[in-house]
PDB file of N, CA and C in Angstrom:
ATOM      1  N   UNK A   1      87.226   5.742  31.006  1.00  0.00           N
ATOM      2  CA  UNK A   1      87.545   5.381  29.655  1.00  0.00           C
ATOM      3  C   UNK A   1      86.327   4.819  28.944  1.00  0.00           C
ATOM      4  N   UNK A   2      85.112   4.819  29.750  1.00  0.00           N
ATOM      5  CA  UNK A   2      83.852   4.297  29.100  1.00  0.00           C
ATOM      6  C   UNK A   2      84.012   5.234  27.755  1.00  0.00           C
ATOM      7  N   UNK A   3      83.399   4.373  26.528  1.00  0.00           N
ATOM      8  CA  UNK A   3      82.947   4.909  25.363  1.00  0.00           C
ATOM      9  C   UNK A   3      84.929   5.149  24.159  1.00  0.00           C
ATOM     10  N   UNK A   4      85.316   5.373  24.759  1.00  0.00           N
ATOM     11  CA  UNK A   4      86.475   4.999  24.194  1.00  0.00           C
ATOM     12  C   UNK A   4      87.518   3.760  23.929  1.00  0.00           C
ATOM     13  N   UNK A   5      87.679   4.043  22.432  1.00  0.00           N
ATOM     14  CA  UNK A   5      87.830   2.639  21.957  1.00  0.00           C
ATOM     15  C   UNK A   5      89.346   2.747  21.920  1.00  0.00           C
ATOM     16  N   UNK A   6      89.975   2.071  23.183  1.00  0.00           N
ATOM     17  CA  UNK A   6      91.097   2.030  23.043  1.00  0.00           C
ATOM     18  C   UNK A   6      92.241   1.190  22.539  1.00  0.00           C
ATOM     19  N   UNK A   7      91.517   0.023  21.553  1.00  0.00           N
ATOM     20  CA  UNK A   7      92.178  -0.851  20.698  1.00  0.00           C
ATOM     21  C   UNK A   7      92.217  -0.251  19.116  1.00  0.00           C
ATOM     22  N   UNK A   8      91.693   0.903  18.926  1.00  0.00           N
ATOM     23  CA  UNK A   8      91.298   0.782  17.688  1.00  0.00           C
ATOM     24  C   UNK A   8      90.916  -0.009  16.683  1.00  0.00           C
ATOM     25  N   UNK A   9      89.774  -0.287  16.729  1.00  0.00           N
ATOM     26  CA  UNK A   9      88.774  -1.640  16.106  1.00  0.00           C
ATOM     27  C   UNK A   9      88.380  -1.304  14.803  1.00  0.00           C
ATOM     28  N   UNK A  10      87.956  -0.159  14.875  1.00  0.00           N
ATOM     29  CA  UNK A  10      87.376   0.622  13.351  1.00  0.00           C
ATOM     30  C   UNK A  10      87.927   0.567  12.316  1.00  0.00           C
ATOM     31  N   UNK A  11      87.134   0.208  11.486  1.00  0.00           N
ATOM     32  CA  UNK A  11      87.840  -0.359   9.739  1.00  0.00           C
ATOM     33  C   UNK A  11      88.538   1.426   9.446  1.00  0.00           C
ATOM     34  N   UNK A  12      89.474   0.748   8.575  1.00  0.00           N
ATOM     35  CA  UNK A  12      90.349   1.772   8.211  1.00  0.00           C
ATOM     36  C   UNK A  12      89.885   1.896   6.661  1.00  0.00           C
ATOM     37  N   UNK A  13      89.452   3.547   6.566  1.00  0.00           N
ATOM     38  CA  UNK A  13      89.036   4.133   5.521  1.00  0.00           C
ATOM     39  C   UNK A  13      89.573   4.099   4.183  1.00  0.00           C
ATOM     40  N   UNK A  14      90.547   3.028   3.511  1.00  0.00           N
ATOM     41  CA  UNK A  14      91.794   3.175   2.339  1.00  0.00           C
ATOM     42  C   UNK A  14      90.615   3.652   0.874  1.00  0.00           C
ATOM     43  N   UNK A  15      91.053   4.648   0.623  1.00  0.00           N
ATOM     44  CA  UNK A  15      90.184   5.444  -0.673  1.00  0.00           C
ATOM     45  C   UNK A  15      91.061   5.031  -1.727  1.00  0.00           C
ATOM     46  N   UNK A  16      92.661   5.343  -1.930  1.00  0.00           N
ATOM     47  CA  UNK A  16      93.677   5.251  -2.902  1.00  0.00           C
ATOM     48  C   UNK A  16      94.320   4.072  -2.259  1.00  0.00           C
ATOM     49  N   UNK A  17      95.032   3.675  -3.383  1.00  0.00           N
ATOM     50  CA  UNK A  17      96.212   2.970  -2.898  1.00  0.00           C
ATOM     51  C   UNK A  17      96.980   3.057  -2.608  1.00  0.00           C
ATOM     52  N   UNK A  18      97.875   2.760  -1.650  1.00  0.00           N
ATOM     53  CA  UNK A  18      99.381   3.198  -0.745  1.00  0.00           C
ATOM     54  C   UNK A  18     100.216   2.747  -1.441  1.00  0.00           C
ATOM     55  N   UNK A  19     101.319   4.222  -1.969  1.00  0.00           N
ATOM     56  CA  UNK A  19     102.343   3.740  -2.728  1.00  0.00           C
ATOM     57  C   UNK A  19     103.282   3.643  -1.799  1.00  0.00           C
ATOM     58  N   UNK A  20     104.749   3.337  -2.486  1.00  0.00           N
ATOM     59  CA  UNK A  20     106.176   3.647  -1.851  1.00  0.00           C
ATOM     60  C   UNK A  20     106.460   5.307  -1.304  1.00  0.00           C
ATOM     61  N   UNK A  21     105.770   6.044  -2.358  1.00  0.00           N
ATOM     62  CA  UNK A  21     105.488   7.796  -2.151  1.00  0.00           C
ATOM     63  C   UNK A  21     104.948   8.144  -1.262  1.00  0.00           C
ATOM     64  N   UNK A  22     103.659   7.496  -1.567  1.00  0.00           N
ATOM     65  CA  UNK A  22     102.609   7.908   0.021  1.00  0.00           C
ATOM     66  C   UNK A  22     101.831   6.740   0.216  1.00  0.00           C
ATOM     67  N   UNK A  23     102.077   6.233   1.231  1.00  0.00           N
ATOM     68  CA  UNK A  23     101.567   4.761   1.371  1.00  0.00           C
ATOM     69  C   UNK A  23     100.568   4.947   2.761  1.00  0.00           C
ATOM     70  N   UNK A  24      99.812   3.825   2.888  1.00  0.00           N
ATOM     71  CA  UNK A  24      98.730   3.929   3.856  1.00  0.00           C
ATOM     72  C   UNK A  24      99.444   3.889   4.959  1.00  0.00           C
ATOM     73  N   UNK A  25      99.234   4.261   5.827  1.00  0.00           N
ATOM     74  CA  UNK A  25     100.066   4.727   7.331  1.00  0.00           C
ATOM     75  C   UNK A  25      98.897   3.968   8.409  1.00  0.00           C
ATOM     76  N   UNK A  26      99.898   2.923   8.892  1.00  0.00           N
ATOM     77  CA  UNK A  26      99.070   1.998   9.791  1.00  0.00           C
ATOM     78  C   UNK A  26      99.140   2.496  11.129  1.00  0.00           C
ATOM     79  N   UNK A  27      98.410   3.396  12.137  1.00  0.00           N
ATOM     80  CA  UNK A  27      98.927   3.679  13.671  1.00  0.00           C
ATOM     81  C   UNK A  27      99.285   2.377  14.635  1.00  0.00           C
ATOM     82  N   UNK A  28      99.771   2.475  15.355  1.00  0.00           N
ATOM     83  CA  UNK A  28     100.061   1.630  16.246  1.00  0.00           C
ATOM     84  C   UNK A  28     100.893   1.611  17.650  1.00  0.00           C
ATOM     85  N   UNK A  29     100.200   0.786  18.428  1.00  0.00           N
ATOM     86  CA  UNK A  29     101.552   1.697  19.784  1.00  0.00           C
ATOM     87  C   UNK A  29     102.406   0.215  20.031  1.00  0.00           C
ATOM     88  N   UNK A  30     101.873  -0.834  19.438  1.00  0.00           N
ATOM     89  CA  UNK A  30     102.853  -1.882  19.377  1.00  0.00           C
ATOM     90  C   UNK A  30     103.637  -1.937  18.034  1.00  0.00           C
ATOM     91  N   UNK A  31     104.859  -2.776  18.359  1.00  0.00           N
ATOM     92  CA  UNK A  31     105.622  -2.821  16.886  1.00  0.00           C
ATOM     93  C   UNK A  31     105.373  -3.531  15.968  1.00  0.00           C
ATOM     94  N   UNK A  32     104.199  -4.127  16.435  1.00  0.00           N
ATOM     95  CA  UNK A  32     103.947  -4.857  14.820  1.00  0.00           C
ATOM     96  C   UNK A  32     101.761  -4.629  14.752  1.00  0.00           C
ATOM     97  N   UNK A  33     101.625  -4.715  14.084  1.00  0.00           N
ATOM     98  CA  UNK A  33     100.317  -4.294  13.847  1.00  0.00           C
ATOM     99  C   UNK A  33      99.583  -5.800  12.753  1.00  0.00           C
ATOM    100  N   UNK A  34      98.434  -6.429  12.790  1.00  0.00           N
ATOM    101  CA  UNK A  34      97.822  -7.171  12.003  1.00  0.00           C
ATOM    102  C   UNK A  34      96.512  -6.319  10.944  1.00  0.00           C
ATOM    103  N   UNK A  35      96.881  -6.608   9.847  1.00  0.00           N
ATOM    104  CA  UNK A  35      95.903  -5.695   9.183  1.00  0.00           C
ATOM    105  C   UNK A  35      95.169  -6.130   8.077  1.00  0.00           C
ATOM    106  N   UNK A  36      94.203  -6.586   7.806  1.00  0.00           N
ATOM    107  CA  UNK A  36      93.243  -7.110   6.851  1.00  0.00           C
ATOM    108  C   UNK A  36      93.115  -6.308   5.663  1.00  0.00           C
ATOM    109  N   UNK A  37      93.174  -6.685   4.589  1.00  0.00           N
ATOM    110  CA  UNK A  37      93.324  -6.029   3.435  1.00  0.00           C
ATOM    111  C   UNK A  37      92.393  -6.463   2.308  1.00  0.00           C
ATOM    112  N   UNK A  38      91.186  -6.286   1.947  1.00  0.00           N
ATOM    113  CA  UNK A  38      90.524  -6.408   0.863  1.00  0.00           C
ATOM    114  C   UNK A  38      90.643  -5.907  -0.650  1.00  0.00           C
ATOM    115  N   UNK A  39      91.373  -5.555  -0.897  1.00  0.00           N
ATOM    116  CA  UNK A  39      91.603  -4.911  -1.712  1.00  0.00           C
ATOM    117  C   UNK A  39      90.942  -3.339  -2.508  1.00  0.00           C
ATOM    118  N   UNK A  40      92.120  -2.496  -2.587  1.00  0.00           N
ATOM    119  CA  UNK A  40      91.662  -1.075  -2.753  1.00  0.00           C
ATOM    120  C   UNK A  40      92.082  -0.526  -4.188  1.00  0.00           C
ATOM    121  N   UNK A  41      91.100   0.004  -4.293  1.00  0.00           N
ATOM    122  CA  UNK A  41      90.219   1.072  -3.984  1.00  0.00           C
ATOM    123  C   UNK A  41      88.715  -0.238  -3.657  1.00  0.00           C
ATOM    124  N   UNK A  42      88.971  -1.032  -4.223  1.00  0.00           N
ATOM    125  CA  UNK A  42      87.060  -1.649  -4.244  1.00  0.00           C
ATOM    126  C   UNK A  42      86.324  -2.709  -4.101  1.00  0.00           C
ATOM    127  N   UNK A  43      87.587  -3.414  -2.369  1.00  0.00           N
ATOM    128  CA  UNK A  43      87.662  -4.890  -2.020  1.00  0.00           C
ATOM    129  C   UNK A  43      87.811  -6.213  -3.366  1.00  0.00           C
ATOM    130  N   UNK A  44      89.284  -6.009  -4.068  1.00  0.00           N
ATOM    131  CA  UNK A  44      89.390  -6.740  -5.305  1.00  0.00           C
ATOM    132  C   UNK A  44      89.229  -8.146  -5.087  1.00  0.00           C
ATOM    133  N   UNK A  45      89.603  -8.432  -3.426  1.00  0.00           N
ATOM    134  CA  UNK A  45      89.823  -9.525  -3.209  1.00  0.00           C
ATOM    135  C   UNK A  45      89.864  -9.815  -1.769  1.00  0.00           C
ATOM    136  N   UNK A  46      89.741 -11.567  -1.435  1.00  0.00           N
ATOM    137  CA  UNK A  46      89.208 -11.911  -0.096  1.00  0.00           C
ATOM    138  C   UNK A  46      90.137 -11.183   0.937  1.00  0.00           C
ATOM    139  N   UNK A  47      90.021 -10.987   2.016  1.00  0.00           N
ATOM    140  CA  UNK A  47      90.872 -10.668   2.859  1.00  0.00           C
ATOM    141  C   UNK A  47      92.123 -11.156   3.000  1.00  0.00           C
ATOM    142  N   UNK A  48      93.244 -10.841   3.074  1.00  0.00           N
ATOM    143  CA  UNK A  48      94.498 -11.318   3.052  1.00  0.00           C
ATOM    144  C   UNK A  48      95.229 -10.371   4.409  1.00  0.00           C
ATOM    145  N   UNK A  49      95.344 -10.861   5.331  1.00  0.00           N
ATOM    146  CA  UNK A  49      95.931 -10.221   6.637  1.00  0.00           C
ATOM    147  C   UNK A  49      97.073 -10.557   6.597  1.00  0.00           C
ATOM    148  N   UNK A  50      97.635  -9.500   7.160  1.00  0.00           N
ATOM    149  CA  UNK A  50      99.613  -8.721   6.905  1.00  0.00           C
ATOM    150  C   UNK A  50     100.023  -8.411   8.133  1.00  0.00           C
ATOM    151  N   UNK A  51     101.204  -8.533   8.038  1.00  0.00           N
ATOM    152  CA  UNK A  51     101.667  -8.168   9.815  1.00  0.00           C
ATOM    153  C   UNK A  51     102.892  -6.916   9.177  1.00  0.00           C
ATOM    154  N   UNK A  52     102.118  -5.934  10.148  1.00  0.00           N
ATOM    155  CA  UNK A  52     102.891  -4.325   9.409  1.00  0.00           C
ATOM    156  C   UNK A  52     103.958  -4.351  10.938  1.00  0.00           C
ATOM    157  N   UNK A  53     104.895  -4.201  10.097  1.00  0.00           N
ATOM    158  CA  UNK A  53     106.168  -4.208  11.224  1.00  0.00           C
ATOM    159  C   UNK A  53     106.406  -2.750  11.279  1.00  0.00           C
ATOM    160  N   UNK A  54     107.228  -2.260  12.571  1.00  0.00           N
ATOM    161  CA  UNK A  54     108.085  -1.098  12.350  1.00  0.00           C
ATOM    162  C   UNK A  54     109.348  -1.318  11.938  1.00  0.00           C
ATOM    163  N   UNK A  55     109.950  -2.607  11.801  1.00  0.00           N
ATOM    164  CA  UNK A  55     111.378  -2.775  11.786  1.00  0.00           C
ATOM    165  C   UNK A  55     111.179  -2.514   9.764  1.00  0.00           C
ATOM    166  N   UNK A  56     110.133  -2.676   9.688  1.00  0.00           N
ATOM    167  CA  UNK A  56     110.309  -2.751   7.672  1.00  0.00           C
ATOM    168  C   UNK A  56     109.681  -1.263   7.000  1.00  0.00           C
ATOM    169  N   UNK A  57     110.485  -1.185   6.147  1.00  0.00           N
ATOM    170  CA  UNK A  57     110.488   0.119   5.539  1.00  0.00           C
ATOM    171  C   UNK A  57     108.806   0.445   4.976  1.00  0.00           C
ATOM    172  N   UNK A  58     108.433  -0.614   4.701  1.00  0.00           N
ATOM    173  CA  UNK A  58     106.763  -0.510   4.167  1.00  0.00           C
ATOM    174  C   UNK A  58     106.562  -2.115   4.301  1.00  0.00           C
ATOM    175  N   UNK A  59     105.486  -2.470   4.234  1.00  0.00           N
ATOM    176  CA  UNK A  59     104.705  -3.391   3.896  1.00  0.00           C
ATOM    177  C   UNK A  59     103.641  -3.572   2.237  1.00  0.00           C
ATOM    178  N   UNK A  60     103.704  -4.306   2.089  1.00  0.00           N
ATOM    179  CA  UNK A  60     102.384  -4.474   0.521  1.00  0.00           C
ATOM    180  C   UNK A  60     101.951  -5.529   0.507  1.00  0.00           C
ATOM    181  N   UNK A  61     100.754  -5.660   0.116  1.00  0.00           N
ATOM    182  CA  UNK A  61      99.507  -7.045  -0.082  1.00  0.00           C
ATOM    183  C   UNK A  61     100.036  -7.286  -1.402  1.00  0.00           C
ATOM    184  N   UNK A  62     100.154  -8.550  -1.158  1.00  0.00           N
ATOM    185  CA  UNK A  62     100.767  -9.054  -2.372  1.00  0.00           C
ATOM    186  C   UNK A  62      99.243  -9.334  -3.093  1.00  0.00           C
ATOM    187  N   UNK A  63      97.973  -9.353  -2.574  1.00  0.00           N
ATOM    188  CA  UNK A  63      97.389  -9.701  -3.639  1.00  0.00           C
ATOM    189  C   UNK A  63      96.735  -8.160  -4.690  1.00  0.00           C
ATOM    190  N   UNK A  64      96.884  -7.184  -3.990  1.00  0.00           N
ATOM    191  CA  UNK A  64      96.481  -5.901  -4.930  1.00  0.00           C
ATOM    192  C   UNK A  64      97.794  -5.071  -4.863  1.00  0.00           C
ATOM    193  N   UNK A  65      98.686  -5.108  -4.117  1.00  0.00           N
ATOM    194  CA  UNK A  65      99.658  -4.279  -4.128  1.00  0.00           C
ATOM    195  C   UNK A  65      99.898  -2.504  -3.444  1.00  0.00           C
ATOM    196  N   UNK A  66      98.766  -2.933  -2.430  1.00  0.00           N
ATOM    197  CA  UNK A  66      98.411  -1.745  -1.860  1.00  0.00           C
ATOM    198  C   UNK A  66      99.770  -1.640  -0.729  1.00  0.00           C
ATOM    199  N   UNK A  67     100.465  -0.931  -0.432  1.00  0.00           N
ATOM    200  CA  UNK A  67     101.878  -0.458   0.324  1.00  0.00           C
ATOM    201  C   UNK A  67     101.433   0.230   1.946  1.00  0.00           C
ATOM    202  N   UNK A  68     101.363  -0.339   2.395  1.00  0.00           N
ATOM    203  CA  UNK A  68     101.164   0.190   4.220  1.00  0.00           C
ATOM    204  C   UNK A  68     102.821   0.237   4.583  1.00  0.00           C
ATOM    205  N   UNK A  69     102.688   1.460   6.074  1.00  0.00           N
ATOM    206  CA  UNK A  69     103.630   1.737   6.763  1.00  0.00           C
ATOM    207  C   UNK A  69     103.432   1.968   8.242  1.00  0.00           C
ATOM    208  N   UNK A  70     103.949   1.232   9.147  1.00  0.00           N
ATOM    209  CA  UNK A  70     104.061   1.118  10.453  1.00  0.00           C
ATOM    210  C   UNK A  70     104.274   3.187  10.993  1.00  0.00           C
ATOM    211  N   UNK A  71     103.441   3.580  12.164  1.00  0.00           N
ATOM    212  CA  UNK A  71     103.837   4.661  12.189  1.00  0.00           C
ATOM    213  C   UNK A  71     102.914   4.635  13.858  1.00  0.00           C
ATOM    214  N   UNK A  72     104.026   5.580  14.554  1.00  0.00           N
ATOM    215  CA  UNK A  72     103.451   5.111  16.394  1.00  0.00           C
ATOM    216  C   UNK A  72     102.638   6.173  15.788  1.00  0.00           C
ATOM    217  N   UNK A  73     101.676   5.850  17.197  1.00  0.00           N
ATOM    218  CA  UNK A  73     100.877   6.717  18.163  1.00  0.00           C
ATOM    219  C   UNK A  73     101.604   7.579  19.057  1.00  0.00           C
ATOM    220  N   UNK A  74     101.590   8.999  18.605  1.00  0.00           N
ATOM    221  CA  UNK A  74     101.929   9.831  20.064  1.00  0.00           C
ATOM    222  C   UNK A  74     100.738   9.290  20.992  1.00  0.00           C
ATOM    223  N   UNK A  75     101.685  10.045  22.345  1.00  0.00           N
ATOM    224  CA  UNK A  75     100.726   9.810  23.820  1.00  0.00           C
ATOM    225  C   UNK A  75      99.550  10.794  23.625  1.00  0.00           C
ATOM    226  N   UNK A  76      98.800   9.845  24.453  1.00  0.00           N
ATOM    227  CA  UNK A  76      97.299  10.177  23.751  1.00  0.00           C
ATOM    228  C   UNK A  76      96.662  11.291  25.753  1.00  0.00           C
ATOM    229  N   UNK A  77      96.285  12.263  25.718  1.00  0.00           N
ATOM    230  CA  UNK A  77      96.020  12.859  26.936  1.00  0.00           C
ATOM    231  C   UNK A  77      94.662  12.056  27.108  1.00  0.00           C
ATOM    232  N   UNK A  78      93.974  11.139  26.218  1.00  0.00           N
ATOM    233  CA  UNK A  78      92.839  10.787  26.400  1.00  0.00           C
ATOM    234  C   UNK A  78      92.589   9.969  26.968  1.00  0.00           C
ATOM    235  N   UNK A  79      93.631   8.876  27.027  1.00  0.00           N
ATOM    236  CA  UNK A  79      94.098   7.977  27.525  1.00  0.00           C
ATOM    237  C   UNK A  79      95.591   7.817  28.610  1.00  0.00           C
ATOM    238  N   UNK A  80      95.232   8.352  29.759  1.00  0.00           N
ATOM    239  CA  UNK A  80      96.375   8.390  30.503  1.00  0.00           C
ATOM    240  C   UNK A  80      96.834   7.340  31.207  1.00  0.00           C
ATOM    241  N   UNK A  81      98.211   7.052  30.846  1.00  0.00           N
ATOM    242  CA  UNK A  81      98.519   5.967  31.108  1.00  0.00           C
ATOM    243  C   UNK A  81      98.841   4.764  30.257  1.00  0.00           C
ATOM    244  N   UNK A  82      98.236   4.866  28.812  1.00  0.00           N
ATOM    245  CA  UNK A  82      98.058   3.848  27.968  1.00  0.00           C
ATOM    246  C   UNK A  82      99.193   3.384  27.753  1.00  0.00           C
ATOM    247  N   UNK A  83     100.488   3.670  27.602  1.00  0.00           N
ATOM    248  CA  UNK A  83     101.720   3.412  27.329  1.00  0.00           C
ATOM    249  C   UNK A  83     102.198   2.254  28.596  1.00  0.00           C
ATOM    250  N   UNK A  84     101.778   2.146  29.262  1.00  0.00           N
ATOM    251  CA  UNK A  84     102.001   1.157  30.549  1.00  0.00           C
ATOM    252  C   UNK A  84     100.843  -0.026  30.544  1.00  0.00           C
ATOM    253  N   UNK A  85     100.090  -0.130  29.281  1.00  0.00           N
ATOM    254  CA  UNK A  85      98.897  -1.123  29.318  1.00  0.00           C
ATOM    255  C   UNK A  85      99.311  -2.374  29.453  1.00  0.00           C
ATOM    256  N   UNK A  86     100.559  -2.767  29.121  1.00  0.00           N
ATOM    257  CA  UNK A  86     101.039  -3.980  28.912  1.00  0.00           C
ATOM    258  C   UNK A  86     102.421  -4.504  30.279  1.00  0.00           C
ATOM    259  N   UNK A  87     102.566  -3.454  31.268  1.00  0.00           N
ATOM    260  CA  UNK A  87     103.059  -3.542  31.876  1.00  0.00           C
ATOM    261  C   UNK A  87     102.717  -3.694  33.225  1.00  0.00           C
ATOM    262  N   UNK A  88     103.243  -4.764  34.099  1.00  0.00           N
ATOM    263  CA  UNK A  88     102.646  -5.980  34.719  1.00  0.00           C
ATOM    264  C   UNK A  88     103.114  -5.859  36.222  1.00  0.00           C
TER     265      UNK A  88
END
């Protein structure tokens, strides 16, 4: 698994803003995800971190109003096994 980043660390690319229509789609293989939000399109504002649930229909930063949505990870062949990372 050298060289593969299996937390996904990498800033997430948001160009538009995530509506209710088409909203930013957060991956995740846990059910809740933490996600830093500067504001989009053009960091409006300081970071404001959100906890993107799957149990909620969308999420939005209340300070720009950008709309995220919880959405799994299929099983990854790249990572075999990953689905058992947390299991003890």
């Amino acid at each position: 698994m050298q060289g593969k980043d299996i937390f996904d660390l990498a800033p997430l690319e948001v160009l538009v803003r995530g509506t209710k229509a088409v909203p930013t789609i957060i991956r995740s293989r846990d059910p809740i995800r933490y996600v830093g939000c500067t504001g989009v399109p053009d960091e409006t504002h300081e970071v404001n971190w959100l906890l993107i649930d799957q149990t909620h229909e969308f999420d939005r930063c209340d300070q720009c109003g950008n709309v995220y949505k919880w959405t799994a990870y299929e099983p990854d062949e790249n990572f075999p096994g990953i689905e058992d990372v947390h299991s003890h």
